[in-house]
C-alpha atoms as a PDB file:
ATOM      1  CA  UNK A   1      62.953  -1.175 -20.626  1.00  0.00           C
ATOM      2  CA  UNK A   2      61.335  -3.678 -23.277  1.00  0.00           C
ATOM      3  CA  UNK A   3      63.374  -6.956 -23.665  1.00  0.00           C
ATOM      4  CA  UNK A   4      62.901  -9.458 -26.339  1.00  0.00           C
ATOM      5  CA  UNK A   5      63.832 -12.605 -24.419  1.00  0.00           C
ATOM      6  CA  UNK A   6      63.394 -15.272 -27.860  1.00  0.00           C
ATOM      7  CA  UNK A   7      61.875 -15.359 -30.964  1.00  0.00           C
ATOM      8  CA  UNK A   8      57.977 -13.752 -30.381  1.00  0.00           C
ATOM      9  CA  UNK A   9      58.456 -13.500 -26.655  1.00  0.00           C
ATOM     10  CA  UNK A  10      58.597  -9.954 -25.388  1.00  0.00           C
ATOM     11  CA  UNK A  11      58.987  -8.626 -21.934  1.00  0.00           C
ATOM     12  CA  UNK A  12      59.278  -5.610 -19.709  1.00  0.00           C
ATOM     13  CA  UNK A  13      59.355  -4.128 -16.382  1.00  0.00           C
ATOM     14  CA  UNK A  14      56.947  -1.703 -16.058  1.00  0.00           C
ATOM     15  CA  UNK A  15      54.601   0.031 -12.793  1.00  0.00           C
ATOM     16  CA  UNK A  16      55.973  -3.397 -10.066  1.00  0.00           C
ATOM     17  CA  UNK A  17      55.294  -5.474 -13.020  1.00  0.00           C
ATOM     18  CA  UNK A  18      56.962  -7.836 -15.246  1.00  0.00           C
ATOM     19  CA  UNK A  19      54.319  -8.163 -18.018  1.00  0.00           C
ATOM     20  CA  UNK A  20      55.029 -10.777 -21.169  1.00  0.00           C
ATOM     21  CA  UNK A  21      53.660 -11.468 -24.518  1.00  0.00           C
ATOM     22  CA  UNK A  22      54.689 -14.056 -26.372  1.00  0.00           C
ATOM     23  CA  UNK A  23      52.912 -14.165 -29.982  1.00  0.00           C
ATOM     24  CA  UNK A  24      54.149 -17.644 -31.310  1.00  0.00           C
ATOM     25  CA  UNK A  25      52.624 -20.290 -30.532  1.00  0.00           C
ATOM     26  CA  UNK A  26      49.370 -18.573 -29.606  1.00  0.00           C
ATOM     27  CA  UNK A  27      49.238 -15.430 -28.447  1.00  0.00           C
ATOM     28  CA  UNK A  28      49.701 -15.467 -24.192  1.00  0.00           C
ATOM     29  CA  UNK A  29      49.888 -12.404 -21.872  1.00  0.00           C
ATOM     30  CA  UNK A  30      51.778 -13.059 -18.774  1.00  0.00           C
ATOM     31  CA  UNK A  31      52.235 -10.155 -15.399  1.00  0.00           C
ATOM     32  CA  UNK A  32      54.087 -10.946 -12.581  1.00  0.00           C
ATOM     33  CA  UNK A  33      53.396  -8.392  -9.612  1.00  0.00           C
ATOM     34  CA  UNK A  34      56.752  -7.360  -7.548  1.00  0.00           C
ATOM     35  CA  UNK A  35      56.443  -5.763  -4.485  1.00  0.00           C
ATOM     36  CA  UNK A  36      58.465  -2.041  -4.332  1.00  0.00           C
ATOM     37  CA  UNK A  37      61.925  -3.295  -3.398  1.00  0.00           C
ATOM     38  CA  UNK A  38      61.970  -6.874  -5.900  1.00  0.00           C
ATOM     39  CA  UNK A  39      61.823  -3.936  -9.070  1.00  0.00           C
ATOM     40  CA  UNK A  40      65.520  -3.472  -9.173  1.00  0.00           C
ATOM     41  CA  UNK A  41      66.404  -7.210  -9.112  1.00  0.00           C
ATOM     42  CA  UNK A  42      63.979  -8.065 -11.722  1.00  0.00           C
ATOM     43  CA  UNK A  43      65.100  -5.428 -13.882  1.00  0.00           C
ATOM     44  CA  UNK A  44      68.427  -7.139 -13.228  1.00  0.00           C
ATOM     45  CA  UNK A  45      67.740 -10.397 -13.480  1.00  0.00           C
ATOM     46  CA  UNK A  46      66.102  -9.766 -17.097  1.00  0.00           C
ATOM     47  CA  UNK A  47      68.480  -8.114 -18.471  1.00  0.00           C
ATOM     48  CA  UNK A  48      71.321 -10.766 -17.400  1.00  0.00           C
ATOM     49  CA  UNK A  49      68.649 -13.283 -19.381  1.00  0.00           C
ATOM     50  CA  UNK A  50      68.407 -10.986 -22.075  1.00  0.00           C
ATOM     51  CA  UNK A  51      72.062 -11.091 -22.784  1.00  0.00           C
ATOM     52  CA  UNK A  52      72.959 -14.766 -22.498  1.00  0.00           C
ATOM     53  CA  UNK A  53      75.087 -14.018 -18.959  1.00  0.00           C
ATOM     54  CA  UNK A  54      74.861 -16.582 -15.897  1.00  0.00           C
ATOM     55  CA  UNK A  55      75.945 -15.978 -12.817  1.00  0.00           C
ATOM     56  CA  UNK A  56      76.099 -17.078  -9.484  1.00  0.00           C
ATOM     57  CA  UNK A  57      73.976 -15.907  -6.660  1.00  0.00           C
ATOM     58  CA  UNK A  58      74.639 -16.612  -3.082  1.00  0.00           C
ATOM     59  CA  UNK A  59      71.960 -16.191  -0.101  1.00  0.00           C
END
């Protein structure tokens, strides 16, 4: 899944990876390693960013 999060700043989950570009105001290449069992979550969590929803998480 490819997510644009705002404006020129682009993100994905990809191989236990979060990798993000963002274009504007330089360009900038960001990856975030996840070990096996954080991919599902971040997935999650992105995609909640993506579209604008908050939510409450308890520990």
């Amino acid at each position: 899944m490819e997510y644009m999060f705002k404006y020129d700043v682009y993100g994905k989950v990809e191989n236990k990876e979060i990798k993000i570009l963002e274009l504007i105001p330089i360009k900038r290449r960001y990856v975030i390693k996840l070990k096996d069992d954080e991919v599902s979550s971040a997935k999650q969590l992105i995609d909640l960013l993506n579209h604008g929803t908050t939510v409450s998480v308890q520990n």
